[in-house]
PDB file of N, CA and C in Angstrom:
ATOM      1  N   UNK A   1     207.491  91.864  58.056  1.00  0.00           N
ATOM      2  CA  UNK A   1     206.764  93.046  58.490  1.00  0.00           C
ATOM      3  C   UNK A   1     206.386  92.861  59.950  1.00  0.00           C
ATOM      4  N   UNK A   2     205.946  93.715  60.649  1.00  0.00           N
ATOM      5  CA  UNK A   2     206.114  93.349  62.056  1.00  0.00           C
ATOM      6  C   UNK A   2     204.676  93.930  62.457  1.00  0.00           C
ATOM      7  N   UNK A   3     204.287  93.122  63.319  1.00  0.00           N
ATOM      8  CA  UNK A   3     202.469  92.720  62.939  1.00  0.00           C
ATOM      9  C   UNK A   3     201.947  94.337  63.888  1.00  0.00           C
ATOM     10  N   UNK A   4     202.940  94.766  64.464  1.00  0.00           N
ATOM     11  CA  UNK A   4     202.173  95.392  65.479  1.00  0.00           C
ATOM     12  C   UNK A   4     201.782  96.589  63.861  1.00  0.00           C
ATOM     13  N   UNK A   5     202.870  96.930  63.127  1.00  0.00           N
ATOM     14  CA  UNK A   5     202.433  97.411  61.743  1.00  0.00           C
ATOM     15  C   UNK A   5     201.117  97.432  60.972  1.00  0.00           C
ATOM     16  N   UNK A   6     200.981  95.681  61.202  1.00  0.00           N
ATOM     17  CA  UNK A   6     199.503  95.614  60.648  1.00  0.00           C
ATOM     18  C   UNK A   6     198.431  96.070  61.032  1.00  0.00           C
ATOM     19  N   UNK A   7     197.217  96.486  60.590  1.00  0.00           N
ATOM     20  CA  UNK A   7     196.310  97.223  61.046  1.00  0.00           C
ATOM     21  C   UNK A   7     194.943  96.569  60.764  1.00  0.00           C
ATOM     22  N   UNK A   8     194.249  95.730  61.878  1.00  0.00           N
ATOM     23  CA  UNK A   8     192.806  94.785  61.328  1.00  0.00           C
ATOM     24  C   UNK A   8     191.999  95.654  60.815  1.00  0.00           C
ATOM     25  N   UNK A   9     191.310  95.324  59.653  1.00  0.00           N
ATOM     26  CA  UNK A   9     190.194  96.160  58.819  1.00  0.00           C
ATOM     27  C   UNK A   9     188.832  96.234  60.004  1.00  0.00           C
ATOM     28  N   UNK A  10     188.720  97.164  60.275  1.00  0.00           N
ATOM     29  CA  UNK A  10     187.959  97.460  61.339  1.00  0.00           C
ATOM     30  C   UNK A  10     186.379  97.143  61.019  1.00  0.00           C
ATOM     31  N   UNK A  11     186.224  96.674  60.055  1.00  0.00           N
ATOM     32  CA  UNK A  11     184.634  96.043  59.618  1.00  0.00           C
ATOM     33  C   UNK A  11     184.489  94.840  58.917  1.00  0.00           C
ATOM     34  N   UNK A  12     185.967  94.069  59.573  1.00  0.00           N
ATOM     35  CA  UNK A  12     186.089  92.665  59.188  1.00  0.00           C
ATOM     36  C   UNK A  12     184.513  91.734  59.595  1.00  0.00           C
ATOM     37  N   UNK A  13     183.780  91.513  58.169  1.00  0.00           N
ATOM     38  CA  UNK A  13     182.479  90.513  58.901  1.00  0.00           C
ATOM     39  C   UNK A  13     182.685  89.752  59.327  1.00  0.00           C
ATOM     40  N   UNK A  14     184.029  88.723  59.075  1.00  0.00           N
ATOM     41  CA  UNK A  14     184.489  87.276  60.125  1.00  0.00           C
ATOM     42  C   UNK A  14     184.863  87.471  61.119  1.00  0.00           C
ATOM     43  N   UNK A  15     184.018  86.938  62.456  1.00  0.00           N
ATOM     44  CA  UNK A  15     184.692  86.951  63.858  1.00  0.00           C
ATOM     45  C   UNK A  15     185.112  85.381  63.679  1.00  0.00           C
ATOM     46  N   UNK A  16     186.546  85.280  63.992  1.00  0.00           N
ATOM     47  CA  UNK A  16     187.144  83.710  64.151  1.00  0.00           C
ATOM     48  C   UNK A  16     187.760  83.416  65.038  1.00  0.00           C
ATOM     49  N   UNK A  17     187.155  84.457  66.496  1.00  0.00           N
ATOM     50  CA  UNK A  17     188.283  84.370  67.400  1.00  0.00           C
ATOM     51  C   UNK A  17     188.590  82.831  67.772  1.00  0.00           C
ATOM     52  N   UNK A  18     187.255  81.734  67.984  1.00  0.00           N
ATOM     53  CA  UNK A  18     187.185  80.524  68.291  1.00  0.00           C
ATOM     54  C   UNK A  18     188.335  79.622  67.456  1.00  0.00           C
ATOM     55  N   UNK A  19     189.010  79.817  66.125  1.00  0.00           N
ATOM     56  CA  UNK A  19     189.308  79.188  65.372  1.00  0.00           C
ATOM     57  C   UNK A  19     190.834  79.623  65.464  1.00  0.00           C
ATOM     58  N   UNK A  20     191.032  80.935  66.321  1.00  0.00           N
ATOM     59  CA  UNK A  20     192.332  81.056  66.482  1.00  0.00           C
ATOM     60  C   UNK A  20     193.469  80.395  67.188  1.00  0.00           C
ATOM     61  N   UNK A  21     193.142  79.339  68.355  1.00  0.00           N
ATOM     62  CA  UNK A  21     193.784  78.452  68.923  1.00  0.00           C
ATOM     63  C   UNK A  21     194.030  77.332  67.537  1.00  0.00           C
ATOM     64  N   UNK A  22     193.228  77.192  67.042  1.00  0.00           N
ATOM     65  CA  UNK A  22     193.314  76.109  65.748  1.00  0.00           C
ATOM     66  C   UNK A  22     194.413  76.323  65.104  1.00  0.00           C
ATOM     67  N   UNK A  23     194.353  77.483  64.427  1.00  0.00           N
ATOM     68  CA  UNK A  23     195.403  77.545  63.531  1.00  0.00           C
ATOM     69  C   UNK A  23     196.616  78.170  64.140  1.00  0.00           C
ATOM     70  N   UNK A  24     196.794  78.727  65.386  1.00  0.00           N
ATOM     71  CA  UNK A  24     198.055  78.345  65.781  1.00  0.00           C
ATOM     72  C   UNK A  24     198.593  77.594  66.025  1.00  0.00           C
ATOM     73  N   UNK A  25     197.870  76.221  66.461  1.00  0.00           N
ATOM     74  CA  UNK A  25     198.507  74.735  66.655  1.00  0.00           C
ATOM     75  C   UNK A  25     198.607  74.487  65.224  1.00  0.00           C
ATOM     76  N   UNK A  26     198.290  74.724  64.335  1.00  0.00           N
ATOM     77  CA  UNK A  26     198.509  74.310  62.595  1.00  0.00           C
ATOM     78  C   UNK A  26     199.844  75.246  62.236  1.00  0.00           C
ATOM     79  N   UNK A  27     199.727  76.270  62.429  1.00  0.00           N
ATOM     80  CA  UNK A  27     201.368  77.078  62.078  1.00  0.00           C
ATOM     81  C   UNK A  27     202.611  76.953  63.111  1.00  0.00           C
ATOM     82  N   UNK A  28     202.208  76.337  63.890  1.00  0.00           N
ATOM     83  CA  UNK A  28     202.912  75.940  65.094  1.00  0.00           C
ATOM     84  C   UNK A  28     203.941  74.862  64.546  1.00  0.00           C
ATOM     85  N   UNK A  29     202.949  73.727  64.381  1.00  0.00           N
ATOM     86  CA  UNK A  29     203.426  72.599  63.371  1.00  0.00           C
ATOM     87  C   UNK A  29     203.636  72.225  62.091  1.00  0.00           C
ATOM     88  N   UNK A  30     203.276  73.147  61.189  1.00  0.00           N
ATOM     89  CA  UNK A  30     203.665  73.363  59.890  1.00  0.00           C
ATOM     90  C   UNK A  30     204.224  74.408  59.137  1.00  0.00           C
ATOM     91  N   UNK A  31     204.130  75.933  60.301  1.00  0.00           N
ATOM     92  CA  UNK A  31     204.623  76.622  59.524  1.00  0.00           C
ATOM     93  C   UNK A  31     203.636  77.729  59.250  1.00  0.00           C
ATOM     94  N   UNK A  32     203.836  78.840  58.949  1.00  0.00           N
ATOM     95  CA  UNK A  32     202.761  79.796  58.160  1.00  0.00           C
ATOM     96  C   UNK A  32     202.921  79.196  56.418  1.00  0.00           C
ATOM     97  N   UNK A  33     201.600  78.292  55.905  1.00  0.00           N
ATOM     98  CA  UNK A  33     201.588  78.708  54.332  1.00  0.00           C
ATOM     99  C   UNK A  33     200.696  79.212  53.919  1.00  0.00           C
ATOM    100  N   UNK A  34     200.210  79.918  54.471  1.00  0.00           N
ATOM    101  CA  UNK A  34     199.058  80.880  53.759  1.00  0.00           C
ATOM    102  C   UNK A  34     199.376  82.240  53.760  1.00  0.00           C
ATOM    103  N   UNK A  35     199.193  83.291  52.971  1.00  0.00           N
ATOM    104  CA  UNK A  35     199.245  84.472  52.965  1.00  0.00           C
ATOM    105  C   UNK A  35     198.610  85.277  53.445  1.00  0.00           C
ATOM    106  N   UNK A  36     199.172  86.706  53.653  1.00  0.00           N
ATOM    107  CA  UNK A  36     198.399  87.795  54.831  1.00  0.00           C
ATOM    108  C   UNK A  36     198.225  88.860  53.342  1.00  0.00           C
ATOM    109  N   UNK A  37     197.159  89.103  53.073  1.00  0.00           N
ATOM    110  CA  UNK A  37     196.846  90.160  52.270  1.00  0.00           C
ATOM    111  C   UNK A  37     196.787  91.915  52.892  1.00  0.00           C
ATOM    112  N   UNK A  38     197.361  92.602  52.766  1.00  0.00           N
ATOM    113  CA  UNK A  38     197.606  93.857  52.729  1.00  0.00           C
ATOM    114  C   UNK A  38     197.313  95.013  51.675  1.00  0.00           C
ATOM    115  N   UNK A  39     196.374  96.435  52.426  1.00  0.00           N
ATOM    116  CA  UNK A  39     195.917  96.925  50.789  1.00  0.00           C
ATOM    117  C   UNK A  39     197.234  97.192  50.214  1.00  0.00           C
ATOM    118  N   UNK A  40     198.111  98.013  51.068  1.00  0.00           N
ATOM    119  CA  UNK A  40     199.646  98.518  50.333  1.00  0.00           C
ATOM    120  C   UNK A  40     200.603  98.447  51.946  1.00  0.00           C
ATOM    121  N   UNK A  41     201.810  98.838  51.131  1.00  0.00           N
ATOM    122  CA  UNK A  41     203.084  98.861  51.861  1.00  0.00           C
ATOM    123  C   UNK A  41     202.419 100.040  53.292  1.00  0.00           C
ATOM    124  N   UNK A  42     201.982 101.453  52.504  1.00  0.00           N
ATOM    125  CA  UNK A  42     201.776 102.789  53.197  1.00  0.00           C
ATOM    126  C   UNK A  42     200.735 102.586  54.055  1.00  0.00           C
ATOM    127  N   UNK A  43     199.457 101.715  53.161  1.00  0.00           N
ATOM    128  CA  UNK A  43     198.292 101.341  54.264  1.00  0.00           C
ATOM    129  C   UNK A  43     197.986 100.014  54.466  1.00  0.00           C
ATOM    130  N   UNK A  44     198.537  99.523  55.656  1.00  0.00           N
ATOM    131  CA  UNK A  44     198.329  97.618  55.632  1.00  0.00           C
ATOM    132  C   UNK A  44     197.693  97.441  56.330  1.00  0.00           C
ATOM    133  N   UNK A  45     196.325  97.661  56.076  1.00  0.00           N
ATOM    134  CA  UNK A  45     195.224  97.431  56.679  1.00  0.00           C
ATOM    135  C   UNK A  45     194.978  95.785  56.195  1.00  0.00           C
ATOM    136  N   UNK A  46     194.649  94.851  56.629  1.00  0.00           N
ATOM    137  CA  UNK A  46     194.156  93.909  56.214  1.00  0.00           C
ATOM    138  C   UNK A  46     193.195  93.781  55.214  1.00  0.00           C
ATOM    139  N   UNK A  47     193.786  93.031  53.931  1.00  0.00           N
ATOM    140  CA  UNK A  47     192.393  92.539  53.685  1.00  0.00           C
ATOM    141  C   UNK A  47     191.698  90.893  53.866  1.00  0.00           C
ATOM    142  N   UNK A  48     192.980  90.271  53.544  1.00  0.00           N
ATOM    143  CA  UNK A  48     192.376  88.627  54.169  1.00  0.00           C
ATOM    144  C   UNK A  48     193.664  88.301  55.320  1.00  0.00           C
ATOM    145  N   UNK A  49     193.468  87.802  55.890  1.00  0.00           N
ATOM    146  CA  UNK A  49     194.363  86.773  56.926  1.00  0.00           C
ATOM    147  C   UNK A  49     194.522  87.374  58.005  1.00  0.00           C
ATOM    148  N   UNK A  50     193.511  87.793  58.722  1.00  0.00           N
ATOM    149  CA  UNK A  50     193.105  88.194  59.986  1.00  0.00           C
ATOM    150  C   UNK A  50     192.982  87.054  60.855  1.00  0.00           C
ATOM    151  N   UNK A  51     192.920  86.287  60.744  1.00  0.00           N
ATOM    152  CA  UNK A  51     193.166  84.928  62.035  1.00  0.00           C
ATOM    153  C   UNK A  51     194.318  84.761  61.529  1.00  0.00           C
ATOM    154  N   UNK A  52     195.195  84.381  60.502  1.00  0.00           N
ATOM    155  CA  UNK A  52     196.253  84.369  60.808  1.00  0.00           C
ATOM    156  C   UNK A  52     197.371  85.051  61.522  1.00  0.00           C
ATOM    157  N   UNK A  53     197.147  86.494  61.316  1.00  0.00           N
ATOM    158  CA  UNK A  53     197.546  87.740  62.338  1.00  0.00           C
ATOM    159  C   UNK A  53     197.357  87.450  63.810  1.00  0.00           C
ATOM    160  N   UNK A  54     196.169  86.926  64.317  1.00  0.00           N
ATOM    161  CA  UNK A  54     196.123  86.852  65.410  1.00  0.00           C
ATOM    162  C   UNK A  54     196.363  85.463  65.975  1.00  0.00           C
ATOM    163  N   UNK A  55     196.750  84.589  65.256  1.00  0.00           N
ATOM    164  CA  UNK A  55     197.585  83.057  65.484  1.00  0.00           C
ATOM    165  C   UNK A  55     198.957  83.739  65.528  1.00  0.00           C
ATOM    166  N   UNK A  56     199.229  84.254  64.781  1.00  0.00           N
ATOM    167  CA  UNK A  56     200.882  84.244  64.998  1.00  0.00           C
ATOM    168  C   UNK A  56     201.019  85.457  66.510  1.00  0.00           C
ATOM    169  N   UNK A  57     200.406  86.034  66.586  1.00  0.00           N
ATOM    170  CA  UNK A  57     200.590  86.947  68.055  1.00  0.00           C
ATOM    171  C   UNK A  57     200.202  86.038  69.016  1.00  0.00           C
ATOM    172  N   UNK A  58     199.126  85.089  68.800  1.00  0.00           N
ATOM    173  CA  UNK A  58     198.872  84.326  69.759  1.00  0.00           C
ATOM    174  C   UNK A  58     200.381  83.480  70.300  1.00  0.00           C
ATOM    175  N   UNK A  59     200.892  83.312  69.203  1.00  0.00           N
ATOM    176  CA  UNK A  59     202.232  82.437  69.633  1.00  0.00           C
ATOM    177  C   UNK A  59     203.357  83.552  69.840  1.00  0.00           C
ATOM    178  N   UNK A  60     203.285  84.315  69.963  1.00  0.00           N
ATOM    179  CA  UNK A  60     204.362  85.310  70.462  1.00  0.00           C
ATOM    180  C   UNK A  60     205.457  85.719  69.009  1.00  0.00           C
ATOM    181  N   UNK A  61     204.566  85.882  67.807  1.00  0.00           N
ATOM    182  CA  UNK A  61     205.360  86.348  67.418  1.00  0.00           C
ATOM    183  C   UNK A  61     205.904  87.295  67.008  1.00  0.00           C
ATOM    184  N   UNK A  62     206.835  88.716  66.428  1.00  0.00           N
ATOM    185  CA  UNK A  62     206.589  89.924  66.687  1.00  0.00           C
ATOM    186  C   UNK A  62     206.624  90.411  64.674  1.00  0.00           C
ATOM    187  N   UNK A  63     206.486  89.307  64.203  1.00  0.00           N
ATOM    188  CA  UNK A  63     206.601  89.791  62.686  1.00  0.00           C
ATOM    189  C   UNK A  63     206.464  88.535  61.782  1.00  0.00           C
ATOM    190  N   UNK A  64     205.725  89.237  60.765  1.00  0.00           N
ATOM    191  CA  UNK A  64     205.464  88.224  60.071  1.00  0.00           C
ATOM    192  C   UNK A  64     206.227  87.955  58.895  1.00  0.00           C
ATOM    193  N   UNK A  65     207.163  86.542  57.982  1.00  0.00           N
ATOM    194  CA  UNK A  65     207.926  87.057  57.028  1.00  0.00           C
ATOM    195  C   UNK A  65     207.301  87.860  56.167  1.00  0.00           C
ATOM    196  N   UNK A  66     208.722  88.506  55.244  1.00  0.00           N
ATOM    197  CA  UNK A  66     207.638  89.268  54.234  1.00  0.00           C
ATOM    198  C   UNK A  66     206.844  88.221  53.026  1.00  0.00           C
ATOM    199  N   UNK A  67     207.765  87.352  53.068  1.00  0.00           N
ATOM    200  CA  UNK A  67     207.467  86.203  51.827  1.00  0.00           C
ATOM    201  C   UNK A  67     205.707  85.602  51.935  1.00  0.00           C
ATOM    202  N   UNK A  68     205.711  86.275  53.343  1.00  0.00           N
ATOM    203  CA  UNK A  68     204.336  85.702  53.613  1.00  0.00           C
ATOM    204  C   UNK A  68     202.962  86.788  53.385  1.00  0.00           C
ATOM    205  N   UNK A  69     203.381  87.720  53.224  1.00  0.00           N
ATOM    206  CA  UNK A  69     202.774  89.060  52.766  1.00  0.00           C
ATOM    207  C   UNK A  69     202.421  89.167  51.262  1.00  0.00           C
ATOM    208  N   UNK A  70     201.230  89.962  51.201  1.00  0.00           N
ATOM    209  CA  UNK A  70     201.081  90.081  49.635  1.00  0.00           C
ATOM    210  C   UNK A  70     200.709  91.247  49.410  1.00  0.00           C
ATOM    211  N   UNK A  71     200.801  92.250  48.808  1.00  0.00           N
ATOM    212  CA  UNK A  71     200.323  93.901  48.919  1.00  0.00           C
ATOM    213  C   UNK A  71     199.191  93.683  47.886  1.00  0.00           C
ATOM    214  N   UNK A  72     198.037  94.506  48.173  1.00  0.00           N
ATOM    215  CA  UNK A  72     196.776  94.613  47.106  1.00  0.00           C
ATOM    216  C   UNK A  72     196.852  95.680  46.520  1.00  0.00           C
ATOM    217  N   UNK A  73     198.069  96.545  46.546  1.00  0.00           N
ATOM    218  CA  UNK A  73     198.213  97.805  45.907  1.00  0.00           C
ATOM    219  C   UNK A  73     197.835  97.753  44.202  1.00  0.00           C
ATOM    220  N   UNK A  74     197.573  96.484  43.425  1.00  0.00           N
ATOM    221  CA  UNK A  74     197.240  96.725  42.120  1.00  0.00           C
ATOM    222  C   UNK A  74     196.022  96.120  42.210  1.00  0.00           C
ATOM    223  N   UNK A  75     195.088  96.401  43.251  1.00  0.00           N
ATOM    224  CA  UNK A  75     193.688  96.773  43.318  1.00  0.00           C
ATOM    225  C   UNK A  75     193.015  97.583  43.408  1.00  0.00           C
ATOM    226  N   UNK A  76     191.646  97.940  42.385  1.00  0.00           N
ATOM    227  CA  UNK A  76     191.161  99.015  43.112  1.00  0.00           C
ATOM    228  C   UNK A  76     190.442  98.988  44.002  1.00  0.00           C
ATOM    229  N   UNK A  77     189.700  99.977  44.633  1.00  0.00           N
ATOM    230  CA  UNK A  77     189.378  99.757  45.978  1.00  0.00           C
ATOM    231  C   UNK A  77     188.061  98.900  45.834  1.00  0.00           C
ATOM    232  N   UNK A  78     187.019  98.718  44.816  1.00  0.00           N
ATOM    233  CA  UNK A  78     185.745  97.855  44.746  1.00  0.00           C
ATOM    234  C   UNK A  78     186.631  96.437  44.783  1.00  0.00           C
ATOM    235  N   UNK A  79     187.517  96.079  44.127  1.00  0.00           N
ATOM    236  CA  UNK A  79     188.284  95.213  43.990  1.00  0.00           C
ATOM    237  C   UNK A  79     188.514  94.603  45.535  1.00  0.00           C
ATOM    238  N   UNK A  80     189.217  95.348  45.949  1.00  0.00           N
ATOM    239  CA  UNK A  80     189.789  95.100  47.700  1.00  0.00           C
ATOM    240  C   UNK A  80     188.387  94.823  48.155  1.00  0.00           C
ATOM    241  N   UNK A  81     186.981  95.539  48.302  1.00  0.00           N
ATOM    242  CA  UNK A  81     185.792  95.017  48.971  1.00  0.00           C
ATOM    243  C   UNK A  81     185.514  94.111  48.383  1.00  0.00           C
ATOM    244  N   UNK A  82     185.568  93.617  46.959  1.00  0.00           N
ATOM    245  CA  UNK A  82     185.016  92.366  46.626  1.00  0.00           C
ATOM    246  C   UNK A  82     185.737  90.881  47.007  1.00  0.00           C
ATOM    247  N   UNK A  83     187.078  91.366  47.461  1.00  0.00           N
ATOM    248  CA  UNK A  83     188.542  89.993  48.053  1.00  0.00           C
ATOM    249  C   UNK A  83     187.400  89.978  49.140  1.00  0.00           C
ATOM    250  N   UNK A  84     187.427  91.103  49.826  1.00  0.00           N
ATOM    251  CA  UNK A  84     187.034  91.296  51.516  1.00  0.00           C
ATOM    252  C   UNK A  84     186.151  90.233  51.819  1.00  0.00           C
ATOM    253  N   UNK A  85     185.288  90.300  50.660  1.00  0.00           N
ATOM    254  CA  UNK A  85     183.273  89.545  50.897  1.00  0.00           C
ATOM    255  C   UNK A  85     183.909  88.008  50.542  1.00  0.00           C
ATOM    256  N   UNK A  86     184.668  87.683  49.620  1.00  0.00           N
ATOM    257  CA  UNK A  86     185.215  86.639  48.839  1.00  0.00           C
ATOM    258  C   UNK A  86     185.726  85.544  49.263  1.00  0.00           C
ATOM    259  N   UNK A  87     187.007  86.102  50.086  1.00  0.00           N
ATOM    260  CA  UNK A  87     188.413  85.025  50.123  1.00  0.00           C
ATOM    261  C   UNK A  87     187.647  84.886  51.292  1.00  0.00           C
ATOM    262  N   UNK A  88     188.025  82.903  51.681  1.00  0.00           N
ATOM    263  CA  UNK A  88     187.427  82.247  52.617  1.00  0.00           C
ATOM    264  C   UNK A  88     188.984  82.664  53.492  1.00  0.00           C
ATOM    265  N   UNK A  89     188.718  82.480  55.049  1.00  0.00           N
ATOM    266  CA  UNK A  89     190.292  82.721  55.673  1.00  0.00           C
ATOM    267  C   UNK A  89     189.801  81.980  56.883  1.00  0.00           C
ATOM    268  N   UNK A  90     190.986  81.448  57.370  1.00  0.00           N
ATOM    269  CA  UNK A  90     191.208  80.363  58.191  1.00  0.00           C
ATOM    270  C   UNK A  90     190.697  80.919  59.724  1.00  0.00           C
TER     271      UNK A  90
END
């Protein structure tokens, strides 16, 4: 998927900008293994892996695999706010 696609959840409570040099030197050297959560294909707004989004642009990249994507489309939407508050992200 190609990140410019992706769309940051605009009331993301984690600011990680500090932590974003981090984990681009970590996907740099290992690779992306963590996943980018997305509500759906139609709306990919983020729901977790917002520093990862901005590690991989940090390194110039213009897309992310899809293998690395996960759609939240068989969530409902309290569901998607409760990942939001939940999942710890890098």
């Amino acid at each position: 998927m190609l990140i410019s696609d992706i769309i940051p959840y605009d009331r993301n409570a984690r600011h990680n900008e500090r932590a974003i040099p981090k984990v681009a030197e970590s996907i740099r050297e290992f690779g992306l293994r963590g996943t980018i959560g997305l509500e759906s294909r139609e709306n990919p707004v983020i729901v977790f892996g917002h520093t990862r989004v901005a590690a991989c642009k940090s390194l110039g990249w213009t897309e992310i695999p899809d293998s690395k994507i996960e759609f939240c489309d068989d969530l409902t939407p309290d569901q998607i706010r409760l990942a939001r508050a939940r999942i710890p992200r890098a």
